[in-house]
Protein backbone atom coordinates (compact mmCIF):
# COMPACT_ATOMS: atom_id res chain seq x y z
CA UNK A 1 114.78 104.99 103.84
CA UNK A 2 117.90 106.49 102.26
CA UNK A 3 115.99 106.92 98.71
CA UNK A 4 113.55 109.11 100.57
CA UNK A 5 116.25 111.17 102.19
CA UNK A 6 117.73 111.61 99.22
CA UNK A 7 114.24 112.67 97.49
CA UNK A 8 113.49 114.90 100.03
CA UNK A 9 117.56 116.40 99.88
CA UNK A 10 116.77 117.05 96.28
CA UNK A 11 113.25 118.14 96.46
CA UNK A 12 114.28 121.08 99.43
CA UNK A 13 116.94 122.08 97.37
CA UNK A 14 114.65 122.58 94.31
CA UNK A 15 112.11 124.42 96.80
CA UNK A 16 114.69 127.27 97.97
CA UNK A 17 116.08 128.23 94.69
CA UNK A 18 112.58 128.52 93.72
CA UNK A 19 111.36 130.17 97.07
CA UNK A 20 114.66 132.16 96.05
CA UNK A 21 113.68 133.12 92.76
CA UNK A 22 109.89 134.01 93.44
CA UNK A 23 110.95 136.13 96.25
CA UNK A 24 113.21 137.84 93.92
CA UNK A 25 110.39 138.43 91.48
CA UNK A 26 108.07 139.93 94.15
CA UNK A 27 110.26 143.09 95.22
CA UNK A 28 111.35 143.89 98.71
CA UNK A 29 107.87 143.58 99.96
CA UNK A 30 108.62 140.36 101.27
CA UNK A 31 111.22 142.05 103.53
CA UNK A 32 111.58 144.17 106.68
CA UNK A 33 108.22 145.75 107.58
CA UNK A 34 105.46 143.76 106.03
CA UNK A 35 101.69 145.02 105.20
CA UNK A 36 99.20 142.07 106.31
CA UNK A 37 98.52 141.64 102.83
CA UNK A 38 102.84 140.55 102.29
CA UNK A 39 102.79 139.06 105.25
CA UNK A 40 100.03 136.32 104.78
CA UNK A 41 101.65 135.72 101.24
CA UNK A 42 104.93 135.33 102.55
CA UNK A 43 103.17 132.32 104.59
CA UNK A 44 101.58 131.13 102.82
CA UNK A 45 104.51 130.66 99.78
CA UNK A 46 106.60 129.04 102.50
CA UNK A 47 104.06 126.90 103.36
CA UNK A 48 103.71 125.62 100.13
CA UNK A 49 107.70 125.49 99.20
CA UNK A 50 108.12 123.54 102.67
CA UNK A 51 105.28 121.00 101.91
CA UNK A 52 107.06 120.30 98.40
CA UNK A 53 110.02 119.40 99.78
CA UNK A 54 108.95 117.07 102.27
CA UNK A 55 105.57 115.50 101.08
CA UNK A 56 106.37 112.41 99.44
CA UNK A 57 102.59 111.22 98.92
CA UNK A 58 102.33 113.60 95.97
CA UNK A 59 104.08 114.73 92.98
CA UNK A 60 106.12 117.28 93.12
CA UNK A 61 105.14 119.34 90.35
CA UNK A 62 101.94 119.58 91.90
CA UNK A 63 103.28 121.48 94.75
CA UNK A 64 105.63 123.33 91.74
CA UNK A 65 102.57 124.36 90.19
CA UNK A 66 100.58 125.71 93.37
CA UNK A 67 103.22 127.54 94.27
CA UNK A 68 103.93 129.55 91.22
CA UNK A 69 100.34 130.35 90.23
CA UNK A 70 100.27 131.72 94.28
CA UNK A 71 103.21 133.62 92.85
CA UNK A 72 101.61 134.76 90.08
CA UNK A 73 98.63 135.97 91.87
CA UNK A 74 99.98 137.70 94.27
CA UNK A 75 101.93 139.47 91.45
CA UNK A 76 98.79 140.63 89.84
CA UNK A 77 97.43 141.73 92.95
CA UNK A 78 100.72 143.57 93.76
CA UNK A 79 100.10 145.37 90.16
CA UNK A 80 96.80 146.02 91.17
CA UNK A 81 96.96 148.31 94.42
CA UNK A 82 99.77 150.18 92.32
CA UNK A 83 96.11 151.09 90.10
CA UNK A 84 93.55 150.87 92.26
CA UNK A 85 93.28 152.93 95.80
CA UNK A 86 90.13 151.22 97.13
CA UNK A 87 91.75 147.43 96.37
CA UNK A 88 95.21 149.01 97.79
CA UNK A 89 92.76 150.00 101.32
CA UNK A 90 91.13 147.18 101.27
CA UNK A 91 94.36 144.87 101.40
CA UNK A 92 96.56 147.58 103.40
CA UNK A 93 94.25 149.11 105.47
CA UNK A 94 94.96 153.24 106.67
CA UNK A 95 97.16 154.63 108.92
CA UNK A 96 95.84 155.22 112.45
CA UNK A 97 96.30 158.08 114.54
CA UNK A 98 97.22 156.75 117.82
CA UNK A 99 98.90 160.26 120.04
CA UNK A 100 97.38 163.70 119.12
CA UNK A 101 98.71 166.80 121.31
CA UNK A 102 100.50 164.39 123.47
CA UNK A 103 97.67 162.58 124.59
CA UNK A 104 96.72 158.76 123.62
CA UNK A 105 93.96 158.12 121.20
CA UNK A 106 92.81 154.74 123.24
CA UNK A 107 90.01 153.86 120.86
CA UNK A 108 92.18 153.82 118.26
CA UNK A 109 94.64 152.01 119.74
CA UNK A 110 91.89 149.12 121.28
CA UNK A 111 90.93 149.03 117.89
CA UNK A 112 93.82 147.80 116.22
CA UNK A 113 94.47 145.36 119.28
CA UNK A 114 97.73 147.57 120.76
CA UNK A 115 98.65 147.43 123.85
CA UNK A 116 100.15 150.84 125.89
CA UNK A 117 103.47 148.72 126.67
CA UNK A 118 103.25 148.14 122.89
CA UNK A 119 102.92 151.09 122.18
CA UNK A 120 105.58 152.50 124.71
CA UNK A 121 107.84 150.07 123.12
CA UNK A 122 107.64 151.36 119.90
CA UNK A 123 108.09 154.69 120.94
CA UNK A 124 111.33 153.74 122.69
CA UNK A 125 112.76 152.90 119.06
CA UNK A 126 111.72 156.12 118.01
CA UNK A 127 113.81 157.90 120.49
CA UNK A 128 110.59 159.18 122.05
CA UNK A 129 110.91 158.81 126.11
CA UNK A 130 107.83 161.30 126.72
CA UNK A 131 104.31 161.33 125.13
CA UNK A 132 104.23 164.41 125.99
CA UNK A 133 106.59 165.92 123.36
CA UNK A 134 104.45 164.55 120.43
CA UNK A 135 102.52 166.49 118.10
CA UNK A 136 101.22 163.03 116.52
CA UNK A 137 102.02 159.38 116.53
CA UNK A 138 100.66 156.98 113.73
CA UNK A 139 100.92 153.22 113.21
CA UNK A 140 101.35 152.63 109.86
CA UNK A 141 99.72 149.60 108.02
CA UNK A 142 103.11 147.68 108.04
CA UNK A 143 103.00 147.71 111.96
CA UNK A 144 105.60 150.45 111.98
CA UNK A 145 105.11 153.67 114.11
CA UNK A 146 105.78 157.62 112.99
CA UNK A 147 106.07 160.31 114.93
CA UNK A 148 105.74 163.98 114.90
CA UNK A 149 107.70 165.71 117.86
CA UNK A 150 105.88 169.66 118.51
CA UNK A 151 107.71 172.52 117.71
CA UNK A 152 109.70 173.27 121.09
CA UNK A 153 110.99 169.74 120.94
CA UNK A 154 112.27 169.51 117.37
CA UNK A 155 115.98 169.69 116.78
CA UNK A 156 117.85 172.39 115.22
CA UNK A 157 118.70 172.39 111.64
CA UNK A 158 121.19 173.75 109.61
CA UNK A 159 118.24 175.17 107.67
CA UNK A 160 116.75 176.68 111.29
CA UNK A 161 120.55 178.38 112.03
CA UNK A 162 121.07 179.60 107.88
CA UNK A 163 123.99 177.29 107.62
CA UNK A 164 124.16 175.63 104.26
CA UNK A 165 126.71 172.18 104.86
CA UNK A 166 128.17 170.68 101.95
CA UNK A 167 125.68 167.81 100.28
CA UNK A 168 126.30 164.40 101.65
CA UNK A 169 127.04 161.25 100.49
CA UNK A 170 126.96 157.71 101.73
CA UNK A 171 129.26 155.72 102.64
CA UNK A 172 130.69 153.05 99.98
CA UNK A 173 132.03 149.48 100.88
CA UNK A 174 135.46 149.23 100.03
CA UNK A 175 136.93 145.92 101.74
CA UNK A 176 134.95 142.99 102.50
CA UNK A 177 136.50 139.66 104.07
CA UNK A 178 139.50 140.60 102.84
CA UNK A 179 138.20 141.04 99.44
CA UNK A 180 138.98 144.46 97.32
CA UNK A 181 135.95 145.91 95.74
CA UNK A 182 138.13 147.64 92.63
CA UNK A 183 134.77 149.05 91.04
CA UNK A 184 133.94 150.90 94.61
CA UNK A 185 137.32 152.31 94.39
CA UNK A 186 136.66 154.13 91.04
CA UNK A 187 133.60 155.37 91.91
CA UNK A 188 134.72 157.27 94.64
CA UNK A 189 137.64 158.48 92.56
CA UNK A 190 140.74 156.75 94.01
CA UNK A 191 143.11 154.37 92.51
CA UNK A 192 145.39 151.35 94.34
CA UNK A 193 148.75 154.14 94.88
CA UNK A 194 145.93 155.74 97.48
CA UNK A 195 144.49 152.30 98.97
CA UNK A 196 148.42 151.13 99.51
CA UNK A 197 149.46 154.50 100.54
CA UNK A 198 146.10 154.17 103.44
CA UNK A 199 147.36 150.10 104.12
CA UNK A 200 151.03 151.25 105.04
CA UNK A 201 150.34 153.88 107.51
CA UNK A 202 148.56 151.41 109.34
CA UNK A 203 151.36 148.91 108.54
CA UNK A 204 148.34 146.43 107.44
CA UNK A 205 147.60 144.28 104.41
CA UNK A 206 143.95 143.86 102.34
CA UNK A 207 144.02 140.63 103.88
CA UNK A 208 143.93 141.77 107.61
CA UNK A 209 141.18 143.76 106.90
CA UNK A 210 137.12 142.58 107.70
CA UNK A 211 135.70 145.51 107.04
CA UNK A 212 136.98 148.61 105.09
CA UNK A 213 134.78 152.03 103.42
CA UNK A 214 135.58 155.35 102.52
CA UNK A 215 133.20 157.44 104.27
CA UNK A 216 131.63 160.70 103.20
CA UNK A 217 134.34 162.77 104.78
CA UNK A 218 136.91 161.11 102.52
CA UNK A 219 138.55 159.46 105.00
CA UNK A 220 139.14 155.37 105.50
CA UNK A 221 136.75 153.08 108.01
CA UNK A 222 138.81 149.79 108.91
CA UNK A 223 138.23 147.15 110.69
CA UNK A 224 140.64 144.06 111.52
CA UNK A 225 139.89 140.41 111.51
CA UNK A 226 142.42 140.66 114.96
CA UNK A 227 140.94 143.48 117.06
CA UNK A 228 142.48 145.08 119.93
CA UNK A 229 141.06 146.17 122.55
CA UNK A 230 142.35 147.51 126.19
CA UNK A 231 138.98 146.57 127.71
CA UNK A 232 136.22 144.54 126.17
CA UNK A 233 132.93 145.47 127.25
CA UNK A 234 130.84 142.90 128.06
CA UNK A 235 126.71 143.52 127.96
CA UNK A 236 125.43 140.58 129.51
CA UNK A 237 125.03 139.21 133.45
CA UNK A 238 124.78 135.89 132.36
CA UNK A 239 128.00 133.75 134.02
CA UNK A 240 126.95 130.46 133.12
CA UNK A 241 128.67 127.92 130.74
CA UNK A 242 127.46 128.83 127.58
């Protein structure tokens, strides 16, 4: 009994530095919004990595072996959409117009099996609160939904008012866990004499700090491991014991 644990301790350790590594290898498609095509592989791989750690009526480097040359595969596949349109339909399907002119397509939407509360619900993430305002709404082959609000309903630009704002730039991790990112420092052009300077205004340390960036305006985000707060907001209705 122990040898098997211990098998199976060292086998699932093997099978997520692999699973690691092979997800590496396949790009970001493996993450956030996945095409059915990712989605089945990503499955499927885990599938295979999970039965090699704990199936201890085969060899392992059978399980070793299925799983890279499904890794492989799907790598060649991956290389082939980037080629081919018709294999990259075929595996991705098109976009579908689901809202034209405000008004719902519904035999586009029965036919990829949405429902309207779906459908409402992705709206909702979209900021979109009336069908009405939309131009267009697709669903995009990764499940995801765009939207095009009609003129009237579009906000202003600084294009739309002739205003021409400065170019902006992101925002760049400076302290995390109380750990100084020196090389984030530089490339926003500031040295330690400016960090310390920041720190003692606030009568703080890097080491009371969870969370610190510069932000595109120049000036310092920081947040403490010891918050205070003269009210805490609290979401929930739940007042049970957990």
């Amino acid at each position: 009994m122990m040898e098997e644990t211990w098998v199976v301790a060292v086998r699932s350790i093997i099978a997520f530095l692999t699973l690691m590594i092979y997800t590496r290898v396949l790009g970001k498609q493996q993450m956030g919004n996945l095409t059915y095509f990712d989605y089945i592989n990503g499955i499927t791989i885990g599938s295979i990595a999970g039965t090699f750690a704990t199936d201890l009526s085969s060899k392992a480097w059978i399980h070793f072996v299925a799983l890279t040359i499904f890794t492989m595969v799907t790598i060649i596949f991956q290389y082939i959409t980037l080629k081919n349109r018709t294999i990259t339909k075929l595996l991705d399907s098109d976009p579908t117009l689901v809202i034209q002119d405000g008004k719902i397509l519904e035999q586009n939407l029965n036919k990829m099996r949405v429902k309207f509360d779906e459908l409402t619900m992705m709206l909702r993430q979209k900021d979109v609160f009336d069908i009405t305002t939309l131009s267009y709404a697709i669903l995009e082959p990764d499940g995801s939904i765009s939207v095009v609000l009609k003129p009237e309903h579009q906000p202003l630009t600084a294009k739309d008012m002739n205003l021409h704002p400065p170019q902006s730039r992101l925002m760049t991790e400076l302290i995390i866990d109380g750990v100084l990112i020196k090389q984030n420092l530089k490339e926003r052009h500031k040295d330690m004499n400016w960090l310390t300077e920041q720190l003692k205004k606030k009568k703080i340390t890097i080491q009371d700090i969870a969370f610190a960036a510069i932000l595109p305006n120049d000036k310092l985000y920081i947040d403490l491991f010891q918050d205070h707060f003269s009210e805490k907001t609290d979401m929930g209705d739940y007042e049970g014991p957990f």
